[in-house]
C-alpha atoms as a PDB file:
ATOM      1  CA  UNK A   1       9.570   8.943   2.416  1.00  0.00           C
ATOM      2  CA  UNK A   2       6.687   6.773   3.809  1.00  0.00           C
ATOM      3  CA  UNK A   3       5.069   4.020   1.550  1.00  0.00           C
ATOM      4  CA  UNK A   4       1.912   1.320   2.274  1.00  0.00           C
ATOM      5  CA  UNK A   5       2.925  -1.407  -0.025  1.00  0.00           C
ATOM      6  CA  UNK A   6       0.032  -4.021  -0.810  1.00  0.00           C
ATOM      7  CA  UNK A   7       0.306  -7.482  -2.019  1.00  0.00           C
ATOM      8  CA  UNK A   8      -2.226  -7.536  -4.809  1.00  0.00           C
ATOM      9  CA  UNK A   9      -4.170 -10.016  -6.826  1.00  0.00           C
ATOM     10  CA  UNK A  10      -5.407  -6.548  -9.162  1.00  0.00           C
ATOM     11  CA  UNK A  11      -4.810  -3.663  -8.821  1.00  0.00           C
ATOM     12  CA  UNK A  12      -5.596  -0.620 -11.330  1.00  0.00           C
ATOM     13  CA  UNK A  13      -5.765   3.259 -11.577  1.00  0.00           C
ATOM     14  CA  UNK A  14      -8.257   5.516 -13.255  1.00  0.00           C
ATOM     15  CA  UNK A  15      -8.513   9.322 -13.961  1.00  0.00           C
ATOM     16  CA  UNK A  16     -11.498  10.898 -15.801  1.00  0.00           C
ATOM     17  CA  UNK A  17     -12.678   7.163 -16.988  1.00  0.00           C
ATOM     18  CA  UNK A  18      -9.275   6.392 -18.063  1.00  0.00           C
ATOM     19  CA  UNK A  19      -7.746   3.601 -17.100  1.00  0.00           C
ATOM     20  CA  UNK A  20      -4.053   4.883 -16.612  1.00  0.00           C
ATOM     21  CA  UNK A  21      -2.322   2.404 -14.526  1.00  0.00           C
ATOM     22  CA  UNK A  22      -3.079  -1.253 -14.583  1.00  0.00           C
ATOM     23  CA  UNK A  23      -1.152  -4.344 -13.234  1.00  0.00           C
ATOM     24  CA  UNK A  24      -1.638  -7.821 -15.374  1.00  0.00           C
ATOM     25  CA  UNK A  25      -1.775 -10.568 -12.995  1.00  0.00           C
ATOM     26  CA  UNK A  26      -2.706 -13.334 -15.374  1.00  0.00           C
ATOM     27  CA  UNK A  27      -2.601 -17.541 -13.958  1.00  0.00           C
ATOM     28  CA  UNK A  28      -2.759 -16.615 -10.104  1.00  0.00           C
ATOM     29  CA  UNK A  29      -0.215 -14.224 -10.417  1.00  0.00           C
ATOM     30  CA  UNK A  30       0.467 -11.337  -7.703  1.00  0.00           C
ATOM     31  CA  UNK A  31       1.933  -7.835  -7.743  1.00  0.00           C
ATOM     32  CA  UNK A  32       2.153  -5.112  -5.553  1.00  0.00           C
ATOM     33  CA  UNK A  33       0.832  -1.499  -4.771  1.00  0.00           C
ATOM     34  CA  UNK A  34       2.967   1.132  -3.207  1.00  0.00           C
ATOM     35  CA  UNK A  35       1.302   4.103  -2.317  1.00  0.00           C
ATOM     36  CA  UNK A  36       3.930   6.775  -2.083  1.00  0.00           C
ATOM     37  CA  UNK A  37       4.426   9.731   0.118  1.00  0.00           C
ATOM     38  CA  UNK A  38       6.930  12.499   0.026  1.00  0.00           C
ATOM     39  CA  UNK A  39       7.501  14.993   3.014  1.00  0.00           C
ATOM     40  CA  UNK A  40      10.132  17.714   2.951  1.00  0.00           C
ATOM     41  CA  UNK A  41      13.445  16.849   3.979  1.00  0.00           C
ATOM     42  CA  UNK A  42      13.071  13.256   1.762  1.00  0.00           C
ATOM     43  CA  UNK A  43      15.745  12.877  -0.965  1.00  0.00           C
ATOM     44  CA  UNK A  44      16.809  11.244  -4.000  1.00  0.00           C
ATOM     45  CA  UNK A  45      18.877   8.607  -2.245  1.00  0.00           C
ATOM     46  CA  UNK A  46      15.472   8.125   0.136  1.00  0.00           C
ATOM     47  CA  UNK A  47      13.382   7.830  -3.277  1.00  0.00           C
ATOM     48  CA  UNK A  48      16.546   4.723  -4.413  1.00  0.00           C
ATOM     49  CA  UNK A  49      16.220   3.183  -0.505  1.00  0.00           C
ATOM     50  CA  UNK A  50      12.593   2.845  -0.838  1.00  0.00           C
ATOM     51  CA  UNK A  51      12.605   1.448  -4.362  1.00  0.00           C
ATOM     52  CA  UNK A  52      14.751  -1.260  -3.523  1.00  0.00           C
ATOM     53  CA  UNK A  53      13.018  -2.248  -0.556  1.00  0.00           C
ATOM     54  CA  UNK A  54       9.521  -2.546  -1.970  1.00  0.00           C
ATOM     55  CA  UNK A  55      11.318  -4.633  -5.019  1.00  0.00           C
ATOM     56  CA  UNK A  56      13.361  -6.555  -2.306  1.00  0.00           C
ATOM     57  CA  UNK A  57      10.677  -7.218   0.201  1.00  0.00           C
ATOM     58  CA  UNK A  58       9.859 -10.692   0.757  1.00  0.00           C
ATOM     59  CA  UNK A  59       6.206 -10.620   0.810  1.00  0.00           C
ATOM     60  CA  UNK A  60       5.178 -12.969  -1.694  1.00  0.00           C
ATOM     61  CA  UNK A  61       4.476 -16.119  -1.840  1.00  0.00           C
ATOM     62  CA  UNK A  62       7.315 -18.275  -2.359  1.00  0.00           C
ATOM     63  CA  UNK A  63       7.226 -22.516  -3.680  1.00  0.00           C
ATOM     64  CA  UNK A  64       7.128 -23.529  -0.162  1.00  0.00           C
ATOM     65  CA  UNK A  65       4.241 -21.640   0.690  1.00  0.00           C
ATOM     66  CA  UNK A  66       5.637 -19.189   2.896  1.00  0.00           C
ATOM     67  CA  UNK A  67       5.664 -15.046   2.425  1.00  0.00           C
ATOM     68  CA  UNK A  68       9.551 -15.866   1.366  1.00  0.00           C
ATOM     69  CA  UNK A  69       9.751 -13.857  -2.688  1.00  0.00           C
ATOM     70  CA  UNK A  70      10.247 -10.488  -3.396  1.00  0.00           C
ATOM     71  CA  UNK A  71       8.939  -9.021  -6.541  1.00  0.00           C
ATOM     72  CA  UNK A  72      12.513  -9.135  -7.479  1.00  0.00           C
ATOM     73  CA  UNK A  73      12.575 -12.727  -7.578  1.00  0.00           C
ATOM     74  CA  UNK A  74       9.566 -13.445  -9.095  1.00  0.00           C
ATOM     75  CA  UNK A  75       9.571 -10.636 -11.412  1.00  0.00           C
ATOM     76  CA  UNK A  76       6.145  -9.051 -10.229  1.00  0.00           C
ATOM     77  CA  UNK A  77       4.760  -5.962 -11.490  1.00  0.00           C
ATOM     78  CA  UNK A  78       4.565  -2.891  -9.265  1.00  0.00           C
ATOM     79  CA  UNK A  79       1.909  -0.184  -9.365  1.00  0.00           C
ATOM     80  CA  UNK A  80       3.217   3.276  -8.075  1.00  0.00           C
ATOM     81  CA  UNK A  81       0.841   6.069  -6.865  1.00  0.00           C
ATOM     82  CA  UNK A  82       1.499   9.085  -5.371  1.00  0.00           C
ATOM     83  CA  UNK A  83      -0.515   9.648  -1.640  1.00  0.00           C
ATOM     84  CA  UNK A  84       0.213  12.691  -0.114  1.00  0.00           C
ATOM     85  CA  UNK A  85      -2.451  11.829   2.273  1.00  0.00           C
ATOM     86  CA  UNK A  86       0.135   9.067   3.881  1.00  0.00           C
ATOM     87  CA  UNK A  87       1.556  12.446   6.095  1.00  0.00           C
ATOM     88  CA  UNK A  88      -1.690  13.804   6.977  1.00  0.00           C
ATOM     89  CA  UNK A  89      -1.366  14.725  10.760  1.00  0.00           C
ATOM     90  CA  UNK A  90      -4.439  14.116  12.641  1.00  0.00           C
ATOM     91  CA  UNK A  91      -3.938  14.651  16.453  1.00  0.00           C
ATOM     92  CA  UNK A  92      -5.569  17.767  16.699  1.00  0.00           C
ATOM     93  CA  UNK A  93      -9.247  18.099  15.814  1.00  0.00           C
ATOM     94  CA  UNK A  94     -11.121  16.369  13.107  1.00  0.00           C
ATOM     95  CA  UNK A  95      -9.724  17.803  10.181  1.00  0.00           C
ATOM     96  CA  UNK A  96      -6.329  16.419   9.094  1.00  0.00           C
ATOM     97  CA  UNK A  97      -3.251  18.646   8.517  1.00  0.00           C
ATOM     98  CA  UNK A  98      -1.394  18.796   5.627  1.00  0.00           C
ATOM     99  CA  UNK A  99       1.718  20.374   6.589  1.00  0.00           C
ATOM    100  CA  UNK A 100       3.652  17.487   7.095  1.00  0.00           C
ATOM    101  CA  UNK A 101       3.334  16.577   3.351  1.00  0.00           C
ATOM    102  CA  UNK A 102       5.573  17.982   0.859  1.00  0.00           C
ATOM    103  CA  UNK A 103       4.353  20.215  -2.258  1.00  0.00           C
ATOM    104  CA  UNK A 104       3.919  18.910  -5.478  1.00  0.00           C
ATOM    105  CA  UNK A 105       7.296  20.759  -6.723  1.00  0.00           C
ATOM    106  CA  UNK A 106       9.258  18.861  -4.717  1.00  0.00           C
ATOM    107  CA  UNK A 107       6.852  15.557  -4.128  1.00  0.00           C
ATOM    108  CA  UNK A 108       6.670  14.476  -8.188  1.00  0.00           C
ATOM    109  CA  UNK A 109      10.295  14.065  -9.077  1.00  0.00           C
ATOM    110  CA  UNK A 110      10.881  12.192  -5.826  1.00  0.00           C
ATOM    111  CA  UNK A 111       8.315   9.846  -6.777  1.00  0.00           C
ATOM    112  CA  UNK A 112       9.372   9.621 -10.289  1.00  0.00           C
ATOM    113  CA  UNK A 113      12.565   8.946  -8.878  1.00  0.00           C
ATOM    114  CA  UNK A 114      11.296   5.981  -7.046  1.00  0.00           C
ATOM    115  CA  UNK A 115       9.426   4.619 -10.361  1.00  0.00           C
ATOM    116  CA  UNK A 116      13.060   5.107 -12.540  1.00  0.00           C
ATOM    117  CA  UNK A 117      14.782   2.898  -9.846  1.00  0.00           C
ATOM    118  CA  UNK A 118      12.504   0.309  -9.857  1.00  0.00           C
ATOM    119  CA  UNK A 119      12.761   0.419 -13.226  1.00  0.00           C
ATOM    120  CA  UNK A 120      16.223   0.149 -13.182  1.00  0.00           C
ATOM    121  CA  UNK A 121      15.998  -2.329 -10.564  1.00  0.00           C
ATOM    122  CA  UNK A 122      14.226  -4.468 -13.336  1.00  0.00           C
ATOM    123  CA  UNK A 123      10.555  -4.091 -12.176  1.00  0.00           C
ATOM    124  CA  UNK A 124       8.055  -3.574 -14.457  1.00  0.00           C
ATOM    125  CA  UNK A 125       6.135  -0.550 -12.908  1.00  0.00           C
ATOM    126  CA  UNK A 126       2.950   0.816 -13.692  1.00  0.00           C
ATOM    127  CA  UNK A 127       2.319   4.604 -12.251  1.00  0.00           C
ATOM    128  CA  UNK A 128      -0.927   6.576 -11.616  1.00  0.00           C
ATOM    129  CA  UNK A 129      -1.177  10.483 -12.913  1.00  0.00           C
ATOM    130  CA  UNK A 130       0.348  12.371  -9.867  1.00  0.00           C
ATOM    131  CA  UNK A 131      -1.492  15.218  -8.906  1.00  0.00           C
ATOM    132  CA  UNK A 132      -4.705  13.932 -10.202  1.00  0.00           C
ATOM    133  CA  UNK A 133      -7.964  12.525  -8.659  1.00  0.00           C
ATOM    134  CA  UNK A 134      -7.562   9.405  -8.843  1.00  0.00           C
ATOM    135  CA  UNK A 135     -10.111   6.161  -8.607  1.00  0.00           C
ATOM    136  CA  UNK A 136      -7.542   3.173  -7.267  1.00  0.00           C
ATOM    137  CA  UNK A 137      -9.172  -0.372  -7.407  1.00  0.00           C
ATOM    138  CA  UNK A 138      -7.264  -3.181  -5.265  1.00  0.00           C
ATOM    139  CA  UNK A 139      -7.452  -6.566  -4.537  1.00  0.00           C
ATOM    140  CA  UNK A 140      -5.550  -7.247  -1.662  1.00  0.00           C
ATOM    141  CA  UNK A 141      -4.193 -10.448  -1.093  1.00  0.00           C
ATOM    142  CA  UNK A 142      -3.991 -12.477   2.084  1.00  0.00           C
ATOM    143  CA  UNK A 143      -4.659  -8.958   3.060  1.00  0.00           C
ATOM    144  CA  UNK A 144      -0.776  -7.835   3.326  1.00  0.00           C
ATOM    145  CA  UNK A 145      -0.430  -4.492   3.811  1.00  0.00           C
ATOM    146  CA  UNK A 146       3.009  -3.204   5.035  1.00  0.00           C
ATOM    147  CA  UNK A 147       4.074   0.412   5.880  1.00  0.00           C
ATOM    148  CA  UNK A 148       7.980   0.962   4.817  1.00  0.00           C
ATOM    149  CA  UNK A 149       9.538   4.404   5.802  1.00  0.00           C
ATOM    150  CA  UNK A 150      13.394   5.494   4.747  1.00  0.00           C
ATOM    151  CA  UNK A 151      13.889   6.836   8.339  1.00  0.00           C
END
């Protein structure tokens, strides 16, 4: 599995002019944005690795001013959206390939299975609508943006 986690200041989700996903980042507060990808040998125990190292990762702003929390510690809120996108293959041609990316069938649970984790975790965790066209809106802070892969 392949993720591009964001440190976010807001961050929301939106299918057919409904807002479906939204983190609330009141005071200064900041949460993060994992954009999730799935390919076709990725399993359940890759969906539970990357879970608990996007709540884990120390990426956010600690009290000494230094990128030493994790959401974990500070109890941030996650957005989750499936990105199939994230395995497009692009060194032939112009137009990207696909085939790296795994279908739908077997993509959703695994990324469900990464939202239940982090919910297990503790995280509160706010999810797009998989499958769907989707209008994200982020505000990314510092900018941070980190790309975490289970192999």
């Amino acid at each position: 599995m392949r993720a591009v986690l964001q440190r976010v200041s807001s961050a929301s989700v939106t299918v057919d002019d409904e807002v479906v996903g939204a983190l609330d980042l009141d005071g200064g507060r900041l949460g993060l944005v994992a954009l999730v990808g799935v390919t076709h040998d990725d399993t359940a125990a890759d969906a539970a690795k990357l879970a608990d190292k996007i709540w884990r990762l120390r990426i956010l702003d600690g009290d000494d001013e230094r990128r030493e929390a994790s959401a974990a510690d500070l109890d941030a809120p996650i957005l989750v959206i499936s990105q199939f996108t994230l395995y497009a293959d692009t060194a032939k041609g112009r137009r990207p390939s696909w085939n790296a990316a795994a279908p739908g069938p077997v993509a959703q649970p695994l990324v469900d299975a990464v939202v239940a984790e982090l919910r297990s975790l503790g995280a509160t965790v706010e999810t797009g609508r998989f499958g769907a066209h989707m209008r994200v809106e982020i505000v990314n802070d510092g900018p941070v943006t980190i790309v975490l892969e289970t192999r």
